[in-house]
C-alpha atoms as a PDB file:
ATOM      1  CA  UNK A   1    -179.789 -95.406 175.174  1.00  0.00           C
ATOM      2  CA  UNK A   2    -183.611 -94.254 175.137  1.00  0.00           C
ATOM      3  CA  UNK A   3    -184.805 -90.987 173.933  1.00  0.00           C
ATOM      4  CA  UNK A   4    -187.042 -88.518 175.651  1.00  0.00           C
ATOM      5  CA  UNK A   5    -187.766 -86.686 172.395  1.00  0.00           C
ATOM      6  CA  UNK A   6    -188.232 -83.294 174.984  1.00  0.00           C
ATOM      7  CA  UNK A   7    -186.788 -80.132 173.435  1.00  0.00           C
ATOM      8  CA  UNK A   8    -183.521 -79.124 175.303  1.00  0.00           C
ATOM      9  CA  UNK A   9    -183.924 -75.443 176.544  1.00  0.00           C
ATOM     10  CA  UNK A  10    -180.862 -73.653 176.661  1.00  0.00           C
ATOM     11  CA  UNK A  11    -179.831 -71.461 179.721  1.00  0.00           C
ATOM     12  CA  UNK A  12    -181.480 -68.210 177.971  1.00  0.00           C
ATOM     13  CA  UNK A  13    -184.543 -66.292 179.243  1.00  0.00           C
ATOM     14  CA  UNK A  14    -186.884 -65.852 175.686  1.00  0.00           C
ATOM     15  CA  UNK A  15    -189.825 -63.114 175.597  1.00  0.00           C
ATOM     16  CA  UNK A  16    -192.213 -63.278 178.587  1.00  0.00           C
ATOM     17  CA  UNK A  17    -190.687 -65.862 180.493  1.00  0.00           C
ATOM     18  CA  UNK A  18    -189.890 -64.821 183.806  1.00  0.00           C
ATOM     19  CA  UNK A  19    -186.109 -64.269 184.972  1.00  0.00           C
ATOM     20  CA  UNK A  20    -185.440 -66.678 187.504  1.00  0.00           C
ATOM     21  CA  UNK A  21    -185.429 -65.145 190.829  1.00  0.00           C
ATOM     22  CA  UNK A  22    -181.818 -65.942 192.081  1.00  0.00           C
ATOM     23  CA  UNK A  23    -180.289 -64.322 188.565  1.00  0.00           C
ATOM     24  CA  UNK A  24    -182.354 -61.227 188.877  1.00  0.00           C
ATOM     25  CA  UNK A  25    -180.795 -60.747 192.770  1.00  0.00           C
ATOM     26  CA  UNK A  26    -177.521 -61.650 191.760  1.00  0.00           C
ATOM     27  CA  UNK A  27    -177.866 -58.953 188.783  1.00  0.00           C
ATOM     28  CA  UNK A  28    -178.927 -56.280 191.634  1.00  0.00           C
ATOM     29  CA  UNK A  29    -175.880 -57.276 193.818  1.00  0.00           C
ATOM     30  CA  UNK A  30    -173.595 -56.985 191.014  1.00  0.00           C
ATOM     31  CA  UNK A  31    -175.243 -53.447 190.369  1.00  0.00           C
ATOM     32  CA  UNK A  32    -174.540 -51.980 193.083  1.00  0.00           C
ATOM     33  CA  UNK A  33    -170.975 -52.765 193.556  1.00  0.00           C
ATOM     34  CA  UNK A  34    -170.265 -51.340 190.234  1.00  0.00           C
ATOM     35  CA  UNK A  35    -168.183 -48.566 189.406  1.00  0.00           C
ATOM     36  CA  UNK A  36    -168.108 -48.981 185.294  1.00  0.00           C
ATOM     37  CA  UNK A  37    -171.183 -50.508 183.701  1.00  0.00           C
ATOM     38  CA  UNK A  38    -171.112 -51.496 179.901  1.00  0.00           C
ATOM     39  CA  UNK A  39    -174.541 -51.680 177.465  1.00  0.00           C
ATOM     40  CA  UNK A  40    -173.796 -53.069 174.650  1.00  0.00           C
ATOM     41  CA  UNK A  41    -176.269 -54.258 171.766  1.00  0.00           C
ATOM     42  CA  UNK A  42    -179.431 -53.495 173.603  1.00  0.00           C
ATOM     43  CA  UNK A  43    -182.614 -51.920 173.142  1.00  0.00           C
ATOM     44  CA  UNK A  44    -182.675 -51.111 176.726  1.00  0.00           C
ATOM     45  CA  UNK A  45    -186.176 -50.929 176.634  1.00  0.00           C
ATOM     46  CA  UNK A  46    -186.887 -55.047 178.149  1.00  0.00           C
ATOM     47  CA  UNK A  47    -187.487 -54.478 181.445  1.00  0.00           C
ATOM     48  CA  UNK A  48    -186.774 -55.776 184.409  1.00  0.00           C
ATOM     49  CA  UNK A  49    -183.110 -55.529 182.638  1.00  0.00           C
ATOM     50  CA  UNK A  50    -183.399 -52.274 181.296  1.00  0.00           C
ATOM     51  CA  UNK A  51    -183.860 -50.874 184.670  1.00  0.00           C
ATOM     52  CA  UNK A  52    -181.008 -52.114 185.961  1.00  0.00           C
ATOM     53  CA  UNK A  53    -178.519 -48.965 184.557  1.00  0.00           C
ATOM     54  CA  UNK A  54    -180.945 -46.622 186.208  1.00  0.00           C
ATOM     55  CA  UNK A  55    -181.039 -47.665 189.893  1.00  0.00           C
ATOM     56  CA  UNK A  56    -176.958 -47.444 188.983  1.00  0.00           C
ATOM     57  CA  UNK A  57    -177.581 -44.195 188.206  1.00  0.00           C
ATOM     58  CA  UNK A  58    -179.824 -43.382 191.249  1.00  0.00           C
ATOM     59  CA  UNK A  59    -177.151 -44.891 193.984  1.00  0.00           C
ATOM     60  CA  UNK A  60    -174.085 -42.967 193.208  1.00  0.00           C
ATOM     61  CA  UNK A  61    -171.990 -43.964 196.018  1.00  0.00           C
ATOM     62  CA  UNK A  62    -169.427 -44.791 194.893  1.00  0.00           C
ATOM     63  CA  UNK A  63    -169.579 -43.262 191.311  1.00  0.00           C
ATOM     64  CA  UNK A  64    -170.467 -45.105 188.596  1.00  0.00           C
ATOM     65  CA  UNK A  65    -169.745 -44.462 185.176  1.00  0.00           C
ATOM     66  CA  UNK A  66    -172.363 -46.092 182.245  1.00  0.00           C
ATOM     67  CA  UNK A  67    -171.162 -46.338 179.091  1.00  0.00           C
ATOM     68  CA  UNK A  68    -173.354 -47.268 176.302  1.00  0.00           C
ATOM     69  CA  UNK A  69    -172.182 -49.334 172.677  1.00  0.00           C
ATOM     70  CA  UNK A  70    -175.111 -49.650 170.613  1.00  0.00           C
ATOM     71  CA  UNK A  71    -175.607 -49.313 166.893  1.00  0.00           C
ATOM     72  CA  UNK A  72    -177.999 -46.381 167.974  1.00  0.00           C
ATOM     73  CA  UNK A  73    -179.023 -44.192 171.089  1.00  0.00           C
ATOM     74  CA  UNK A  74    -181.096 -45.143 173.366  1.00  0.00           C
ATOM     75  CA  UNK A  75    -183.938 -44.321 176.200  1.00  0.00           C
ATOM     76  CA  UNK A  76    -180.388 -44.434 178.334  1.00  0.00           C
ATOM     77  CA  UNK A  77    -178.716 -42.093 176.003  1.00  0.00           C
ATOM     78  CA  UNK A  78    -181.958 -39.457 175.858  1.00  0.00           C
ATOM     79  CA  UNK A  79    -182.712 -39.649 179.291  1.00  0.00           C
ATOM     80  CA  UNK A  80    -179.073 -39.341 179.951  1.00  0.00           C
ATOM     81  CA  UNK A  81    -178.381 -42.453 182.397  1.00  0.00           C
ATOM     82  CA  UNK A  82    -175.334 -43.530 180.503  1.00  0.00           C
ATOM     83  CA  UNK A  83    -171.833 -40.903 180.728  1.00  0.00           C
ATOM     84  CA  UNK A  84    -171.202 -41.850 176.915  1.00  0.00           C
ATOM     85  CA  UNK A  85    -172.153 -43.805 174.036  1.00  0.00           C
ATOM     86  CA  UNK A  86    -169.692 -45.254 171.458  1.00  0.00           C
ATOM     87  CA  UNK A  87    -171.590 -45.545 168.583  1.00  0.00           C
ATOM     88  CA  UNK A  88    -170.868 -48.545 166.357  1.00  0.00           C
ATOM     89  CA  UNK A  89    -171.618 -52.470 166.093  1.00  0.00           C
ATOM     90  CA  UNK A  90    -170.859 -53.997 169.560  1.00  0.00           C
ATOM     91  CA  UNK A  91    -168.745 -56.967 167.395  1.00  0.00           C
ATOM     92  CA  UNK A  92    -166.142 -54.367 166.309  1.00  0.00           C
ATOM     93  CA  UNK A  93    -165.901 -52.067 169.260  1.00  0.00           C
ATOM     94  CA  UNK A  94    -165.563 -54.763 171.815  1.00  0.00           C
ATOM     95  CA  UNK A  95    -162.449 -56.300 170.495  1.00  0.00           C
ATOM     96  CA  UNK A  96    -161.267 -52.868 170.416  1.00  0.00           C
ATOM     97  CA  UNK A  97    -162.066 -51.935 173.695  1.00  0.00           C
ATOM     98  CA  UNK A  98    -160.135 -55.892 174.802  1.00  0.00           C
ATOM     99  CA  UNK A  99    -156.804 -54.869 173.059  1.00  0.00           C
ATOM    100  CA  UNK A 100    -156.316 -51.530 174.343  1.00  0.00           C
ATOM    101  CA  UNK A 101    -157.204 -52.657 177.801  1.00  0.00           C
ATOM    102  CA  UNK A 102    -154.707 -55.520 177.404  1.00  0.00           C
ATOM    103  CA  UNK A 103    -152.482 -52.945 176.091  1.00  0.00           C
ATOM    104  CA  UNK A 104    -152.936 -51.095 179.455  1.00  0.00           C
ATOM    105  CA  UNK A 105    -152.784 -54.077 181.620  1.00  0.00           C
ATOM    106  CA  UNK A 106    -149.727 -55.638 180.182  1.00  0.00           C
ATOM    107  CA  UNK A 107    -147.869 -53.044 178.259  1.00  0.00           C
ATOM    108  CA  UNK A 108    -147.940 -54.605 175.182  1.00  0.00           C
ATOM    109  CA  UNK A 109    -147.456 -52.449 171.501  1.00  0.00           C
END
C-alpha cells in the first residue's frame, strides 16, 4: 500500500477557515426550529457562530429559551440573550444535566 504522506484534516473548522456553506445553513435551519438552545464552553465571541443565539433571540415565535454553561459569563450573559447561565465546567454540568433528564424521561431513582 503507497503513502501519500498528506496530513489528514479532521472534520473541524480551525481559526479563519471558512465554515462550509451547507453546515452554516443547516445551523440556521436548526435555529430557528428551536425552542431550548444550550451554550456550553464557549467564548461566544467567534462569529459567524456566536451570532447564531441572537437571531434566536430576535425570532421569538415560538419561544425560545437560551441557556448558557460556561466557566464564566459571557457577551450572551451581559447583553442578556441567554434566560440563564449555570455557572460551572461544561464536563461536570453536562452529565448532570443527562441523568436528571433520563431521570425525567424514564423514571428512574
Amino acid at each position: 500500500m503507497q503513502k501519500c504522506g498528506a496530513e489528514i484534516k479532521s472534520d473541524i473548522v480551525h481559526f479563519g477557515e471558512p465554515i462550509p456553506a451547507d453546515v452554516a445553513n443547516q445551523n440556521l435551519q436548526e435555529i430557528q426550529k428551536s425552542d431550548l438552545i444550550l451554550i456550553c464552553g464557549t467564548s461566544a465571541v467567534v462569529y459567524p457562530f456566536a451570532g447564531l443565539p441572537r437571531i434566536a433571540r430576535q425570532k421569538r415565535t415560538p419561544i425560545v429559551t437560551i441557556i448558557e454553561i460556561n466557566a464564566e459569563p459571557t457577551p450572551l450573559t451581559f447583553e442578556r440573550i441567554s434566560d440563564y447561565l449555570i455557572q460551572g465546567k461544561t464536563g461536570e454540568i453536562l452529565p448532570r444535566i443527562v441523568d436528571e433528564v433520563k431521570k425525567l424521561t424514564f423514571g428512574r431513582g
